[in-house]
C-alpha atoms as a PDB file:
ATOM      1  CA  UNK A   1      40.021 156.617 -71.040  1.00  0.00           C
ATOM      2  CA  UNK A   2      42.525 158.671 -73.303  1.00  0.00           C
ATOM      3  CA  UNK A   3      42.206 162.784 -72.572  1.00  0.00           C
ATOM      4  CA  UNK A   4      42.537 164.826 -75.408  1.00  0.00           C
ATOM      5  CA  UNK A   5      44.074 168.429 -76.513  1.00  0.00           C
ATOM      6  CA  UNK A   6      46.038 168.402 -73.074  1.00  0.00           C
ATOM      7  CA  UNK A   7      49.808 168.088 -74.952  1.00  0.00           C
ATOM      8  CA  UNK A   8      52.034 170.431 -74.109  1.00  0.00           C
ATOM      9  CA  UNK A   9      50.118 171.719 -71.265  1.00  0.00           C
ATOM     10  CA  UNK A  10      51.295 171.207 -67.394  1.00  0.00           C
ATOM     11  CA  UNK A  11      49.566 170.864 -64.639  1.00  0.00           C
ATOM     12  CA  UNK A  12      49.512 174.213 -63.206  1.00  0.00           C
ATOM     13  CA  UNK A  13      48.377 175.296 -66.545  1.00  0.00           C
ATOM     14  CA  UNK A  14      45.371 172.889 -67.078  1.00  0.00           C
ATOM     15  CA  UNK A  15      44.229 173.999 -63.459  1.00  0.00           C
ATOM     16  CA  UNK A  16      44.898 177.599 -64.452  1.00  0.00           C
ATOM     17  CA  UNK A  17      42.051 177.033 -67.500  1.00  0.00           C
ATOM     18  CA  UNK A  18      39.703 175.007 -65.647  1.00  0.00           C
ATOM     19  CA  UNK A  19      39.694 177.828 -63.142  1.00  0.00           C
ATOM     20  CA  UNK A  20      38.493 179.969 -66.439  1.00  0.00           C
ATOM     21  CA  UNK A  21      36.027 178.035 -67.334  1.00  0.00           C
ATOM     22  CA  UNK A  22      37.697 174.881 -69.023  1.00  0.00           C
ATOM     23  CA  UNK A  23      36.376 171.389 -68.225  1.00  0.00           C
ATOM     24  CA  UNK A  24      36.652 167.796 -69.348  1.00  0.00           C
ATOM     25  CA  UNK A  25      33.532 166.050 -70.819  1.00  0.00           C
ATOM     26  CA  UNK A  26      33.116 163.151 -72.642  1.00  0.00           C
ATOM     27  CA  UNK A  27      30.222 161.728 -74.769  1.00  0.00           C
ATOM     28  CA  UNK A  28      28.757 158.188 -75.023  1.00  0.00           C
ATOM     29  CA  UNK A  29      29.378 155.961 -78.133  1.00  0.00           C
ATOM     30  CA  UNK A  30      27.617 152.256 -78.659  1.00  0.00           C
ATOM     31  CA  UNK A  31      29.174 150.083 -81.137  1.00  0.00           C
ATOM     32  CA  UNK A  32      27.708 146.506 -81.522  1.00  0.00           C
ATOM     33  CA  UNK A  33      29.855 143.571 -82.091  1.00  0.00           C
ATOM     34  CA  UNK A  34      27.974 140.194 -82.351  1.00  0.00           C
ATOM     35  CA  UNK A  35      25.510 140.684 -79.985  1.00  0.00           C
ATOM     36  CA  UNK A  36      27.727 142.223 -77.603  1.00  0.00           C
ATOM     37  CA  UNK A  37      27.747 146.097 -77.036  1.00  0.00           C
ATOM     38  CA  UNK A  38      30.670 148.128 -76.058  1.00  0.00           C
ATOM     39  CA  UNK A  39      30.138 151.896 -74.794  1.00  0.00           C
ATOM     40  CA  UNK A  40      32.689 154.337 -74.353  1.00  0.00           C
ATOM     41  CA  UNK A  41      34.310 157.389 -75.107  1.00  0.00           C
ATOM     42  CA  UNK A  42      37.104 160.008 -75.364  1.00  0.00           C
ATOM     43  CA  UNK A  43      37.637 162.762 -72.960  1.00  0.00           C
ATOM     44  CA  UNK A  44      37.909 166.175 -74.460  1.00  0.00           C
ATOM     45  CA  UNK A  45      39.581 169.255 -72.595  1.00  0.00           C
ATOM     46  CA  UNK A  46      37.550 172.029 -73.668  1.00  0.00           C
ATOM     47  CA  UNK A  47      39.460 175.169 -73.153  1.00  0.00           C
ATOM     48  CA  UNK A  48      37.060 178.298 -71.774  1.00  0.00           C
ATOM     49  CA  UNK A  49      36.906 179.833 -75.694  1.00  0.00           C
ATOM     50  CA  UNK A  50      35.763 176.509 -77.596  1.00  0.00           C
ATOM     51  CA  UNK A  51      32.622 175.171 -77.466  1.00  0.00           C
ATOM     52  CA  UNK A  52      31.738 171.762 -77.399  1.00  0.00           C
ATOM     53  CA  UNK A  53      29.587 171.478 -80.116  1.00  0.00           C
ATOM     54  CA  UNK A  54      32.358 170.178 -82.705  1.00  0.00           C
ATOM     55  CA  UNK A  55      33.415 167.442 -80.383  1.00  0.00           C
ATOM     56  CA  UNK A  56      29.914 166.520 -80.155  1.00  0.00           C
ATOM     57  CA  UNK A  57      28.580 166.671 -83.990  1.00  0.00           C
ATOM     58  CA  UNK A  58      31.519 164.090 -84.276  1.00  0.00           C
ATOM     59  CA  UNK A  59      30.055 161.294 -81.491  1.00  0.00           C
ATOM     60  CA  UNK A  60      26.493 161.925 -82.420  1.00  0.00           C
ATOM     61  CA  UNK A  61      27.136 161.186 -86.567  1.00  0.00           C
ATOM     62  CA  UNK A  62      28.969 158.467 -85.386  1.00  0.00           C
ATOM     63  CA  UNK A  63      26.269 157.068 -82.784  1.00  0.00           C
ATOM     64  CA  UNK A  64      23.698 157.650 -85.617  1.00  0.00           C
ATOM     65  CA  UNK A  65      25.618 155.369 -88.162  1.00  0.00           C
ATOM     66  CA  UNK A  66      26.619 152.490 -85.708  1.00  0.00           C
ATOM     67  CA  UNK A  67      24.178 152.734 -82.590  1.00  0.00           C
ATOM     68  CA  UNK A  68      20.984 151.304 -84.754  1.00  0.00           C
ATOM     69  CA  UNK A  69      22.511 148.155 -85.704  1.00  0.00           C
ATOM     70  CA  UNK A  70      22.227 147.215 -81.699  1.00  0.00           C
ATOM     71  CA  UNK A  71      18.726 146.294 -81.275  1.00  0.00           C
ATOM     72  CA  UNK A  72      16.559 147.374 -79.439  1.00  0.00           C
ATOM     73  CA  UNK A  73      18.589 149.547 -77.996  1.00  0.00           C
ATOM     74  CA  UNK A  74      19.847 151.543 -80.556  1.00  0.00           C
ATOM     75  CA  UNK A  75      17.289 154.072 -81.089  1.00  0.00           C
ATOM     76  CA  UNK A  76      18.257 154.735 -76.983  1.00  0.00           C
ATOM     77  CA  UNK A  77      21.711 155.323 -77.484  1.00  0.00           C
ATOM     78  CA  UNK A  78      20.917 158.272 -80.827  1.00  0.00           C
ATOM     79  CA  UNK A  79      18.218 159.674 -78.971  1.00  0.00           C
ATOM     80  CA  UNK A  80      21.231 160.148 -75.510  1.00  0.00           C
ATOM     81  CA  UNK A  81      23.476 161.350 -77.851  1.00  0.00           C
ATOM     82  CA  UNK A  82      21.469 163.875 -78.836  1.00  0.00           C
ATOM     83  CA  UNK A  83      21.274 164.680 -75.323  1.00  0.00           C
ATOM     84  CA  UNK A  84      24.754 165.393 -74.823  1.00  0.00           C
ATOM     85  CA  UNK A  85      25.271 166.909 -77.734  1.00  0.00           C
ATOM     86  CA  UNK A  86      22.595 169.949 -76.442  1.00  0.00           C
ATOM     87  CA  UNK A  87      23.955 169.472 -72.897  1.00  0.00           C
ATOM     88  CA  UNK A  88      27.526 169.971 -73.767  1.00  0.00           C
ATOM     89  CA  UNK A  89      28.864 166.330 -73.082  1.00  0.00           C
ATOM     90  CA  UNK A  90      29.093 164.557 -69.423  1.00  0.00           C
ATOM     91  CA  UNK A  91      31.333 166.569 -66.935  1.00  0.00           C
ATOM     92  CA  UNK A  92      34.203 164.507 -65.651  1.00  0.00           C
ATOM     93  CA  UNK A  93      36.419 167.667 -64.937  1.00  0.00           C
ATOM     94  CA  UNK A  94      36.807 166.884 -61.228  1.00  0.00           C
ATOM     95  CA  UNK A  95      37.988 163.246 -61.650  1.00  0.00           C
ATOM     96  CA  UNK A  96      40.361 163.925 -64.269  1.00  0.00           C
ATOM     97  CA  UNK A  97      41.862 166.253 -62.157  1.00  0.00           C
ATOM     98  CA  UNK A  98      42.179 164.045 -59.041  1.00  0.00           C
ATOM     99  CA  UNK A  99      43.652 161.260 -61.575  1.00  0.00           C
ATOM    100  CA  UNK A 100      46.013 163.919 -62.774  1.00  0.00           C
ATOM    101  CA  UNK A 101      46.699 164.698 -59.383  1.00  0.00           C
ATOM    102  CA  UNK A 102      47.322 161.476 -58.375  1.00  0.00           C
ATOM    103  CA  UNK A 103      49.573 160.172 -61.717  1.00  0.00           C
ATOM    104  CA  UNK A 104      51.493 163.327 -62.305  1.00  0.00           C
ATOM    105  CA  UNK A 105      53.834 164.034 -59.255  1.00  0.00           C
ATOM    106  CA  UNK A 106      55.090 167.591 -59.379  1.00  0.00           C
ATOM    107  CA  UNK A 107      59.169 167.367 -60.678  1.00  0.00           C
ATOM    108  CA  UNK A 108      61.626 169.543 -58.815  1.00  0.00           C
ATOM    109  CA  UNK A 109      65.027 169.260 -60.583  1.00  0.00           C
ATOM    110  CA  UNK A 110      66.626 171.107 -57.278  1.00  0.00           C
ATOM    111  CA  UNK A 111      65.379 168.364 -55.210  1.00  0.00           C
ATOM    112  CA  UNK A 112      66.615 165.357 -56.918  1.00  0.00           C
ATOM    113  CA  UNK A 113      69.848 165.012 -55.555  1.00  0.00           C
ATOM    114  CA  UNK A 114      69.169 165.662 -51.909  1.00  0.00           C
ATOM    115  CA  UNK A 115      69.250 163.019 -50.086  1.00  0.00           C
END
């Protein structure tokens, strides 16, 4: 999954905001192609000041243009987007930090040259 609005920010600032109230959420998406559905979705970093409501206006316009051509499950799909559109998305701040964690080694310039 690709995070967004995290450029330019390190690691010790991301954890800094999440500690304020930032998180990482995500909302679904259905798109039909030939019988076959795909779900998925972007992860947003919300920072603590921004809500997640224009994030969320975005996926559920989308779901409500694309989602009904899957039948019959389309109607399911609008209807759970409008879910986490008044729920604020689906939390995945923890795992995007342990991924972050684990991806995204700390650099010390100092130590590079010791052997």
């Amino acid at each position: 999954m690709k995070t967004n609005n995290i450029e330019g920010l390190t690691m010790f600032e991301i954890n800094v905001l999440v500690q304020q109230g930032g998180r990482f959420v995500a909302f679904p998406n259905a798109i039909s192609k030939i019988m076959k559905k795909i779900k998925g979705s972007n992860v947003y970093f919300v920072r603590p000041e921004e809500h997640t409501f224009k994030y969320a206006l975005r996926h559920f316009f989308f779901n409500l243009s694309a989602s009904w051509r899957i039948f019959p499950y389309g109607p399911i799909y609008v209807i759970k987007s409008i879910y986490f559109l008044v729920k604020g998305g689906k939390d995945y701040t923890q795992d995007i930090l342990n991924e972050l964690k684990n991806n995204n080694p700390i650099y010390h310039p100092d130590l590079q040259y010791l052997h």
